[in-house]
Protein backbone atom coordinates (compact mmCIF):
# COMPACT_ATOMS: atom_id res chain seq x y z
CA UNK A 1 16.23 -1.36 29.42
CA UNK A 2 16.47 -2.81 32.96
CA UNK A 3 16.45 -6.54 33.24
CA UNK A 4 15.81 -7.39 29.33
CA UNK A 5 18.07 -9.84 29.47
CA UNK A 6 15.69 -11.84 31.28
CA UNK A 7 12.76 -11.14 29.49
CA UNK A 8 11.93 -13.10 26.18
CA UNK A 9 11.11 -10.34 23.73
CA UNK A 10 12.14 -6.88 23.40
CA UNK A 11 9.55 -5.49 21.54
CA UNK A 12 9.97 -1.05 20.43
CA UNK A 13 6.73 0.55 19.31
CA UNK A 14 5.99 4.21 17.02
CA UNK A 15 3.20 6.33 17.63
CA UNK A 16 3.02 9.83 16.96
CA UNK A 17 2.47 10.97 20.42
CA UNK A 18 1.31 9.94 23.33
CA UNK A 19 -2.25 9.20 23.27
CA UNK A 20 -4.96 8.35 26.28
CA UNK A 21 -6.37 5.31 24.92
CA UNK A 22 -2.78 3.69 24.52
CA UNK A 23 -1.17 4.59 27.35
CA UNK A 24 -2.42 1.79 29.82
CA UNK A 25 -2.17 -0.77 27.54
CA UNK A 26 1.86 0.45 27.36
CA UNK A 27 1.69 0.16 31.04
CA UNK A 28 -0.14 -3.37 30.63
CA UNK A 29 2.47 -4.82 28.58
CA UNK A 30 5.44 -2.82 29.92
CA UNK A 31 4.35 -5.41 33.03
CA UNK A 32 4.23 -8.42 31.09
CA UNK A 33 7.09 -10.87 32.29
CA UNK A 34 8.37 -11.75 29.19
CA UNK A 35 8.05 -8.27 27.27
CA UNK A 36 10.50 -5.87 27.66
CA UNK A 37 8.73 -2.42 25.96
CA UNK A 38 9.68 0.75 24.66
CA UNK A 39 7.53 3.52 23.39
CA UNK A 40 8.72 6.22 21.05
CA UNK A 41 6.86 8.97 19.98
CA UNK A 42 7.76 11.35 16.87
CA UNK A 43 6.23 14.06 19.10
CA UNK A 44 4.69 14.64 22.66
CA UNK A 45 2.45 17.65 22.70
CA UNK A 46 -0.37 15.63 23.77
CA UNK A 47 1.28 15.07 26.95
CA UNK A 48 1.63 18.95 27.51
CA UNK A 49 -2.01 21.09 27.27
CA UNK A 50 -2.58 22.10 23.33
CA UNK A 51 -5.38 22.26 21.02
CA UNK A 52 -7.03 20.02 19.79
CA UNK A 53 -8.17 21.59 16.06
CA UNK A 54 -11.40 19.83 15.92
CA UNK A 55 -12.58 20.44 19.64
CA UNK A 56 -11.46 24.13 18.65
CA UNK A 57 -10.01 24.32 22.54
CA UNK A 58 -7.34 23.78 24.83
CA UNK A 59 -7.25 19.81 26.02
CA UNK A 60 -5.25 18.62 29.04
CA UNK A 61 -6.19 15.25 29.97
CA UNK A 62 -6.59 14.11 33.47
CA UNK A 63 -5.22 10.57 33.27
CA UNK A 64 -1.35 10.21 32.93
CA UNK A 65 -0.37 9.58 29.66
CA UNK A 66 3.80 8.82 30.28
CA UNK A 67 3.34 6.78 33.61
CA UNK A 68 4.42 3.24 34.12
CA UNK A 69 6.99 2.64 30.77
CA UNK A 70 9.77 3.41 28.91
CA UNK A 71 9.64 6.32 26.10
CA UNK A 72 11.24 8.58 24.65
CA UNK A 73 10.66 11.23 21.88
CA UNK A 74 12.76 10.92 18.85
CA UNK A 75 14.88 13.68 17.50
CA UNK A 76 13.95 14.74 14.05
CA UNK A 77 15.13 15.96 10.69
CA UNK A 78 15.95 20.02 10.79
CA UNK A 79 13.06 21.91 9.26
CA UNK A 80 10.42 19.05 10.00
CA UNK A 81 8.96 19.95 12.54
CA UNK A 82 5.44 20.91 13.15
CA UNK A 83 4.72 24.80 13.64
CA UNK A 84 5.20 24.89 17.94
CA UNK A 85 5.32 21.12 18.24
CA UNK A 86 1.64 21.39 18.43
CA UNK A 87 0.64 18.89 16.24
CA UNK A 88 1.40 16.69 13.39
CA UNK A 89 0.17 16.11 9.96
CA UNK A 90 1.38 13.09 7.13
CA UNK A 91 5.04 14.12 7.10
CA UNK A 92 5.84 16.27 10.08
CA UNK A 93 7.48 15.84 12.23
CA UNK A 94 10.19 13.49 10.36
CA UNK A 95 11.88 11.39 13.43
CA UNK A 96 15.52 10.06 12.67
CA UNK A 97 17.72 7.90 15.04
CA UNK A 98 14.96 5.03 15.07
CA UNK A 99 17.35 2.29 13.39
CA UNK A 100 20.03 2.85 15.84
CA UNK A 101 18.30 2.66 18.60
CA UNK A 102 16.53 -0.56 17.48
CA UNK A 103 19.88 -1.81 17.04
CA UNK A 104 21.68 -0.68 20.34
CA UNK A 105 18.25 -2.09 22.29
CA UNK A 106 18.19 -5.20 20.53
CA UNK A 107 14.96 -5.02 19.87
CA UNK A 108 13.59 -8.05 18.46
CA UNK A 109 10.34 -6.28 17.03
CA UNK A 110 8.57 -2.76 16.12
CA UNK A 111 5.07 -2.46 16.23
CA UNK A 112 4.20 0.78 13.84
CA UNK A 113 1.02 2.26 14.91
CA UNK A 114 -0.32 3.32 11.41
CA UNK A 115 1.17 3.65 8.40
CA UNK A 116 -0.46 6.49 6.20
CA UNK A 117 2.44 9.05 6.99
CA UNK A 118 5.68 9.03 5.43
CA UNK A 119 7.58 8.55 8.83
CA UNK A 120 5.72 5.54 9.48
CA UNK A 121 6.89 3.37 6.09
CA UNK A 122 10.29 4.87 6.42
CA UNK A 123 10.05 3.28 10.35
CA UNK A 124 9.23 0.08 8.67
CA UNK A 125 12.26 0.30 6.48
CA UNK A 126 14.50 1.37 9.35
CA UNK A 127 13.29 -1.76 11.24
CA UNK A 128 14.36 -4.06 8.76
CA UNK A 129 17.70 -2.73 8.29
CA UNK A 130 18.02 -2.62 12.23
CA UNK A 131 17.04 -6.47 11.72
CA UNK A 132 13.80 -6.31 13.53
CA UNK A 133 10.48 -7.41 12.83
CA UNK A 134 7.85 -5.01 11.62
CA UNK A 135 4.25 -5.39 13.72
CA UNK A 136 1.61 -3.23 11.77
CA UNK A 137 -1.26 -1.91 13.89
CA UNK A 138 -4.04 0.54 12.51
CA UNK A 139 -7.51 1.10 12.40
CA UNK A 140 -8.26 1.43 9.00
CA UNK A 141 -11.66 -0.07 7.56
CA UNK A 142 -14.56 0.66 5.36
CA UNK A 143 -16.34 2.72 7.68
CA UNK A 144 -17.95 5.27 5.51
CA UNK A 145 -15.90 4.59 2.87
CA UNK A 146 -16.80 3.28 -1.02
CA UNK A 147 -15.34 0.11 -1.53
CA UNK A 148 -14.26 1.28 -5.17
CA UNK A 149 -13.16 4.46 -6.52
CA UNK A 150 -9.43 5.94 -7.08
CA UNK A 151 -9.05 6.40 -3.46
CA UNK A 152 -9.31 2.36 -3.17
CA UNK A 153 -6.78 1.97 -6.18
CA UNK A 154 -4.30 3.64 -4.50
CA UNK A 155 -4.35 2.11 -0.59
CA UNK A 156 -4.09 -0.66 -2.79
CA UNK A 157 -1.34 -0.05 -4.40
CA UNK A 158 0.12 1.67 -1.31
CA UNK A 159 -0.26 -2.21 0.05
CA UNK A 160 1.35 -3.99 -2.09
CA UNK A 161 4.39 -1.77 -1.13
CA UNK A 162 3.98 -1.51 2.61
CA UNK A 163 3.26 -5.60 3.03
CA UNK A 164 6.26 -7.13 2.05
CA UNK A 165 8.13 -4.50 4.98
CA UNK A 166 5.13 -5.92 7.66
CA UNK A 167 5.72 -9.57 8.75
CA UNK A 168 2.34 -9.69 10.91
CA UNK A 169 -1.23 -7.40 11.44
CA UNK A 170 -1.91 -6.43 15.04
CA UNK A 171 -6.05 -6.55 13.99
CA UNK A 172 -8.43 -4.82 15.76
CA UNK A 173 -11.82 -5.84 15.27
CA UNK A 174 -13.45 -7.63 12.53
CA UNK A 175 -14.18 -4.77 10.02
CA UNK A 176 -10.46 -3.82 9.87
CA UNK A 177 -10.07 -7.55 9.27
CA UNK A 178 -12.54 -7.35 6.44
CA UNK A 179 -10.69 -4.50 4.90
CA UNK A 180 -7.14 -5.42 5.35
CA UNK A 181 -8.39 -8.18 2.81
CA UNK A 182 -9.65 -6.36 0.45
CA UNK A 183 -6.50 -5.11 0.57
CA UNK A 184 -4.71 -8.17 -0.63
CA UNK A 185 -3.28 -9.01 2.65
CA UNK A 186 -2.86 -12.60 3.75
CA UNK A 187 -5.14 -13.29 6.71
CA UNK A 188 -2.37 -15.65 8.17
CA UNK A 189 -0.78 -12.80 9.28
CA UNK A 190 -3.86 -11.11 10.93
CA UNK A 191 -3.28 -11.74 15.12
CA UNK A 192 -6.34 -9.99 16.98
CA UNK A 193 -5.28 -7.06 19.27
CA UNK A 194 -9.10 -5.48 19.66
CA UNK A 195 -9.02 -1.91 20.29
CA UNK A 196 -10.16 -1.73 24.27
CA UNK A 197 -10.03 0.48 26.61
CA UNK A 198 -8.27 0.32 30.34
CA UNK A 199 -12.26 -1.83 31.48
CA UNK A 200 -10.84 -2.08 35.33
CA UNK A 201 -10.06 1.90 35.51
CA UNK A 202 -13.65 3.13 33.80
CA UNK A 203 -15.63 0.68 36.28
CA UNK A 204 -13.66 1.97 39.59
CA UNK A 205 -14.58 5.09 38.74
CA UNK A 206 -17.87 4.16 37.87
CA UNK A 207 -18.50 2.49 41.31
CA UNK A 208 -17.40 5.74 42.74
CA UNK A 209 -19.65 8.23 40.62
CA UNK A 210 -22.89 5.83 42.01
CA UNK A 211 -22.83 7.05 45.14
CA UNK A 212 -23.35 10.46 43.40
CA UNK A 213 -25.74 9.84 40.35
CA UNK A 214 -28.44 11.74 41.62
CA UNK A 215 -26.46 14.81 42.86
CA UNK A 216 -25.46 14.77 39.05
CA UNK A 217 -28.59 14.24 38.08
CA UNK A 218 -29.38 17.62 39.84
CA UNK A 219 -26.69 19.68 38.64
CA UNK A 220 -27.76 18.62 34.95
CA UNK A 221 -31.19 19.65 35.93
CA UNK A 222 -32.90 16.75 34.96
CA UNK A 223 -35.72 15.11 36.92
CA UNK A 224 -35.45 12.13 39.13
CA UNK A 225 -37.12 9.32 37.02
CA UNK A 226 -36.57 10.53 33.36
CA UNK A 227 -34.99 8.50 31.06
CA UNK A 228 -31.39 9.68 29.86
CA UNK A 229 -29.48 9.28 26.71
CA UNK A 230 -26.42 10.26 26.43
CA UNK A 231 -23.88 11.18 23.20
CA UNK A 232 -20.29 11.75 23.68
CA UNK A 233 -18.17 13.00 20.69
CA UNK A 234 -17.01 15.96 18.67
CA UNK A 235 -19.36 18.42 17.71
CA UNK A 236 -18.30 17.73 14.19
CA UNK A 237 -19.59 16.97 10.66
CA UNK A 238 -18.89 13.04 10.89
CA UNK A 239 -20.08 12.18 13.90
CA UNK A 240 -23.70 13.50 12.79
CA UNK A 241 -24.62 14.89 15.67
CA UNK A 242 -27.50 16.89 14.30
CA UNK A 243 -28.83 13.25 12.75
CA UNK A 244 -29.36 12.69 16.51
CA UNK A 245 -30.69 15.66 17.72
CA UNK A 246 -33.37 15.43 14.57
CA UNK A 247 -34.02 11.64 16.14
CA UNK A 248 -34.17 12.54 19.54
CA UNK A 249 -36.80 15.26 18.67
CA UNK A 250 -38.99 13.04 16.43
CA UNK A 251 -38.35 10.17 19.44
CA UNK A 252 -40.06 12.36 22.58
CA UNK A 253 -42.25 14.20 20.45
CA UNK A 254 -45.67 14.23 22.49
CA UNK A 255 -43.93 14.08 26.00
CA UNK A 256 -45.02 17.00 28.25
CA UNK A 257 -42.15 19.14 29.18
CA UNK A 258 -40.26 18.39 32.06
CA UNK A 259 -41.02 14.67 31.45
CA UNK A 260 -39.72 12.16 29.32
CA UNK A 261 -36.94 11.48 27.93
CA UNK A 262 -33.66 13.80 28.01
CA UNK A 263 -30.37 14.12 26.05
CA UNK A 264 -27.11 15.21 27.50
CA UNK A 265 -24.25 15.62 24.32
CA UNK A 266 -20.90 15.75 25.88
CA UNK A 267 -18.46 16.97 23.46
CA UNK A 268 -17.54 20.52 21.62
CA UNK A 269 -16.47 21.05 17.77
CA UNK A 270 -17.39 23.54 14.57
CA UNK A 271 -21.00 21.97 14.62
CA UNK A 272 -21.87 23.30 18.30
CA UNK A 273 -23.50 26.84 16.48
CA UNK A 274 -25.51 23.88 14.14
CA UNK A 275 -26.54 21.79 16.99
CA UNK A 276 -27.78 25.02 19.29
CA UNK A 277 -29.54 26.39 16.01
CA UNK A 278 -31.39 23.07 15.46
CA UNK A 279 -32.69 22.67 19.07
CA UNK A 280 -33.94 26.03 18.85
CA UNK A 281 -35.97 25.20 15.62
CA UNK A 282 -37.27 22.25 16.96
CA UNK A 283 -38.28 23.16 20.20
CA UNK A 284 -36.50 20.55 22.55
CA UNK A 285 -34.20 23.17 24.16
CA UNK A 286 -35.66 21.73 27.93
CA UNK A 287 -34.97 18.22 26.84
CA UNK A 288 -31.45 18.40 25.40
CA UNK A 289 -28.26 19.73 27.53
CA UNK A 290 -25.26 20.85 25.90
CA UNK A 291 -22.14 19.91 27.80
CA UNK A 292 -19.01 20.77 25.88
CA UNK A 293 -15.71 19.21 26.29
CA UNK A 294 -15.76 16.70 29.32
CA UNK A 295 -12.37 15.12 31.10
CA UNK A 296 -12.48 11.16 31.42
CA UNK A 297 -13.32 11.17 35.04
CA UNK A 298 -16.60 13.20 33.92
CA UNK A 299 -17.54 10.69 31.33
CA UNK A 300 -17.30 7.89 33.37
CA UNK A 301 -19.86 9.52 36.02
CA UNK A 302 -22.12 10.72 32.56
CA UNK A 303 -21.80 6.62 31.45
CA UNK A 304 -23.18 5.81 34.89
CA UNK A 305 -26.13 8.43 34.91
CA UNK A 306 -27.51 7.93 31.34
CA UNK A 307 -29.75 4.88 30.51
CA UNK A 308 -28.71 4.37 26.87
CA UNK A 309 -25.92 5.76 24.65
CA UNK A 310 -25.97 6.88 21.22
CA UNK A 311 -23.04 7.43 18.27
CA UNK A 312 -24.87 8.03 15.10
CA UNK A 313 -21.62 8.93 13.32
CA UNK A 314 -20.92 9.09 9.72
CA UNK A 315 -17.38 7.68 10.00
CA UNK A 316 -15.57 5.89 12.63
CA UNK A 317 -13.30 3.32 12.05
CA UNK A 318 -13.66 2.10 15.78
CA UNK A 319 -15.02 4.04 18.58
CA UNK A 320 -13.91 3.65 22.23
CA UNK A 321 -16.20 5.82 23.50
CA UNK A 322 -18.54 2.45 22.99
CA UNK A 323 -15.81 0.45 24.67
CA UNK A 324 -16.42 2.88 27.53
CA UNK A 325 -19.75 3.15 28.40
CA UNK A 326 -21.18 -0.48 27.92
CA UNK A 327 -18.38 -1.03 30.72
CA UNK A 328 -21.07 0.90 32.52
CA UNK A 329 -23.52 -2.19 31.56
CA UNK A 330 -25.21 0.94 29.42
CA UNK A 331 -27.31 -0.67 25.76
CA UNK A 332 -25.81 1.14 22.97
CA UNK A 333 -27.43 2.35 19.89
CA UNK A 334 -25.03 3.13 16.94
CA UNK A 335 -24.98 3.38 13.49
CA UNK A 336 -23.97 0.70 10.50
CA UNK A 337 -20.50 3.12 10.01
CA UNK A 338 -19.43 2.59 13.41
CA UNK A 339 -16.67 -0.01 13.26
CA UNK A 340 -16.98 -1.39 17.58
CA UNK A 341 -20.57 -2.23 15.97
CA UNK A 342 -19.73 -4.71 13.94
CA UNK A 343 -18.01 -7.19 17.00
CA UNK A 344 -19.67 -5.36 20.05
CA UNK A 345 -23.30 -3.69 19.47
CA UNK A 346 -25.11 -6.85 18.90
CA UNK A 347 -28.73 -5.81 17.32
CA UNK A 348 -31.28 -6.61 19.73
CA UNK A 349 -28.86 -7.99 22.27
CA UNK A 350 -26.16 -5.76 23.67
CA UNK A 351 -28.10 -2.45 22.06
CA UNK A 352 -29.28 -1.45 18.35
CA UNK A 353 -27.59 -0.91 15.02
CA UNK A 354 -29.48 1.67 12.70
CA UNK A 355 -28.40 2.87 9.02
CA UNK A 356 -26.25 5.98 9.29
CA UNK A 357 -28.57 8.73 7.85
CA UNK A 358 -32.04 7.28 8.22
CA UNK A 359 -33.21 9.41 11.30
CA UNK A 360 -36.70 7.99 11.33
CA UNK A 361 -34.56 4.80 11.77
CA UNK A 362 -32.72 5.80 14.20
CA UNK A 363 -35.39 7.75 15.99
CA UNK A 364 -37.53 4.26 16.25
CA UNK A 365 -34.80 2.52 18.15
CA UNK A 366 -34.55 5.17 20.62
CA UNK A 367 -38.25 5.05 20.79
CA UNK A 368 -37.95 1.09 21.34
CA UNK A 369 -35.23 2.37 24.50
CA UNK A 370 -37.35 4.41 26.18
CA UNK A 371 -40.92 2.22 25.83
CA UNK A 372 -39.46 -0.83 28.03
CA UNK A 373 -36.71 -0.01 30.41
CA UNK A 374 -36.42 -3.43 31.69
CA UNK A 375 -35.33 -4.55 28.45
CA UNK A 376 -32.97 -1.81 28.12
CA UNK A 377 -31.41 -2.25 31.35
CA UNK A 378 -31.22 -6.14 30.61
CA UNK A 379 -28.77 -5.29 27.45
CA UNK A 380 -27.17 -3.08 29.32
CA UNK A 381 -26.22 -6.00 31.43
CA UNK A 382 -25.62 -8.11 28.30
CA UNK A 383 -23.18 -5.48 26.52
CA UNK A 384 -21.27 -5.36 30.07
CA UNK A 385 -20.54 -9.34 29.96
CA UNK A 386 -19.49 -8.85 26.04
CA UNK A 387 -17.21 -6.30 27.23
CA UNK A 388 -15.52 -7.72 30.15
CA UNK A 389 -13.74 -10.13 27.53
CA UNK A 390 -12.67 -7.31 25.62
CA UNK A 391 -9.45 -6.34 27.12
CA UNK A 392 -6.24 -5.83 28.02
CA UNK A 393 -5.55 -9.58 28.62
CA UNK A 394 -6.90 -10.51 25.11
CA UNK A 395 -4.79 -7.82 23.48
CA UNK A 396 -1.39 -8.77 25.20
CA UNK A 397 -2.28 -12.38 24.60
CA UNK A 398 -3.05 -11.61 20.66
CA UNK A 399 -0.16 -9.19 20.66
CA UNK A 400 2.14 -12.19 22.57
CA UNK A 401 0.94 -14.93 19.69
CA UNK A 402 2.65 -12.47 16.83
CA UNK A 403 5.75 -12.06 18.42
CA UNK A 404 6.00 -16.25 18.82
CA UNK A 405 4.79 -16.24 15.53
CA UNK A 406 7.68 -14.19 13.84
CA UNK A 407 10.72 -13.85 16.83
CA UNK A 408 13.09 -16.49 17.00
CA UNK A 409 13.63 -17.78 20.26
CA UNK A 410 16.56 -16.68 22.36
């Protein structure tokens, strides 16, 4: 690692793969003065074009995913491997060689990036023995989850194993706080590292996609002057997209067509058959546009066109996609499972929070975004300030106060 010497920590993280969301943070704190970084990944088919089994279609991202820091993908145990390194599940693929090369880098710390597969506690183990100190970061929560039950019993248990190996809690918002907990885990070893996104990247190209809303606007087909909302996400059972197609009907029922209110739903997944089938029923096929799978240059120009932004979702521990668009000073309306809700969708301020499942609920608030637009667009503006201090910055600086915490000084 070139010039470590003069850095003051040398700090080794494990993900699975390369992933789009992570990647400019690496670059962030691969930058940092005093952190020398290095990535490794158990596999990198991400960074290659490959399915994705719940878009049900090839992905290749358009953002670069290995740019800007060290990695390097570790070898693994014969036989572990997933079938055509296309994947991974909770034990494949098994990496090996982690403890020696924690020990030949002199790495002072390993952040682990989850810990519900096997190769991930073993990492944990390896790290001790290699004498560094483990950094745990995941986004585990409550999120559509009972708080009791067998399933409960046994994460607890499972903790009670995995926290004596973890000497601090890269946090990421406030509901994996609340759960980590419930867990049993100290919250004096909690340090806040809230999930972001790269804020700087998705408002350049934001800035750029204004000069062509309306020629978007066009292509889409959809009026100059009609409201927009927009959903982007999976076509898939717990996102509940067909909760928000139900909503948006019941919300613009009454509108003439070819005025009012449209939906564009970005996104492709095993519901999209559902979702047509349901628009059909209802009637609102000239209201609601079905994009499929969209690249994140595309979603940044969809943030800037729309006028509000919905995630009705069943389950999701975080959500980025939130992260994303209220960068694009866009309100937000998302459901009570969505965990970037519970620290960024601020009810009445920045957007609205609704009870996942209660359509008529959710189909009010959209009907409370499209009766006053100047109130919309002024939580738009108030979810963009919120945002702006949810960064980068605060997650190296959260991520720089657990290495003081539990590194000994050189």
């Amino acid at each position: 690692m070139p010039d470590a010497e003069r850095k003051r920590y040398r700090l080794a993280c494990l993900v699975t793969h390369p992933i789009q969301y992570q990647a400019p943070l690496f670059r962030r704190i691969a930058a940092d003065p005093e952190i020398a970084f290095k990535a490794f990944f158990a596999t990198d088919f991400s960074a290659r074009d490959y399915v994705d089994p719940e878009f049900g279609q090839s992905i290749a991202w358009d953002v670069p995913l290995l740019d800007g820091y060290e990695s390097e993908v570790l070898p693994r145990l014969p036989g572990s491997g997933y079938p055509g390194d296309t994947y991974f599940d909770a034990w494949r693929p098994f990496s090996t060689g982690l403890r020696s090369r924690l020990r030949a880098g002199g790495f002072d710390a390993l952040w682990v990036h989850g810990y519900a597969r096997a190769p991930h506690v073993w990492a944990m183990m390896a790290a001790r023995m290699a004498g560094a100190k483990v950094l745990l970061r995941d986004e585990t929560s409550d999120a559509g989850r009972p708080r009791a039950g067998a399933r409960q019993v046994v994460k607890r248990l499972l903790f009670r194993g995995i926290d004596p190996l973890v000497d601090a809690y890269l946090t990421i918002g406030t509901a994996n706080e609340e759960h980590l907990e419930r867990l049993g885990v100290d919250r004096r070893k909690f340090f806040r590292m809230g999930y972001a996104v790269d804020n700087l990247w998705f408002r350049a190209r934001m800035d750029e996609a204004a000069a062509t809303r309306e020629s978007l606007r066009a292509e889409l087909d959809v009026a100059p002057g009609r409201p927009i909302a927009l959903y982007a996400a999976k076509l898939i059972d717990r996102k509940a997209p067909l909760d928000l197609v139900e909503a948006f009907a019941r919300a613009v029922d009454g509108a003439a067509d070819g005025a009012g209110p449209a939906l564009l739903m970005a996104g492709d997944g095993d519901l999209r058959p559902a979702v047509e089938a349901r628009i059909a029923a209802l009637g609102v096929g000239e209201r609601i546009r079905l994009l499929g799978f969209q690249s994140q240059r595309r979603l940044a120009a969809l943030y800037d066109l729309c006028d509000v932004f919905a995630l009705p979702s069943e389950r999701e521990t975080w959500g980025l996609v939130v992260n994303e668009v209220m960068n694009a000073g866009r309100a937000v309306v998302a459901s009570d499972r969505v965990g970037a809700a519970r620290d960024l969708v601020r009810h009445g301020v920045t957007g609205y929070v609704h009870p996942h499942g209660d359509v008529e609920a959710l189909a009010a608030r959209l009907r409370d975004c499209f009766a006053d637009p100047a109130r919309l667009a002024e939580m738009g503006r108030a979810g963009r300030a919120v945002i702006e201090a949810w960064d980068f910055e605060a997650d190296v600086a959260g991520l720089k106060a657990a290495l003081a915490a539990v590194v000994k000084p050189r």
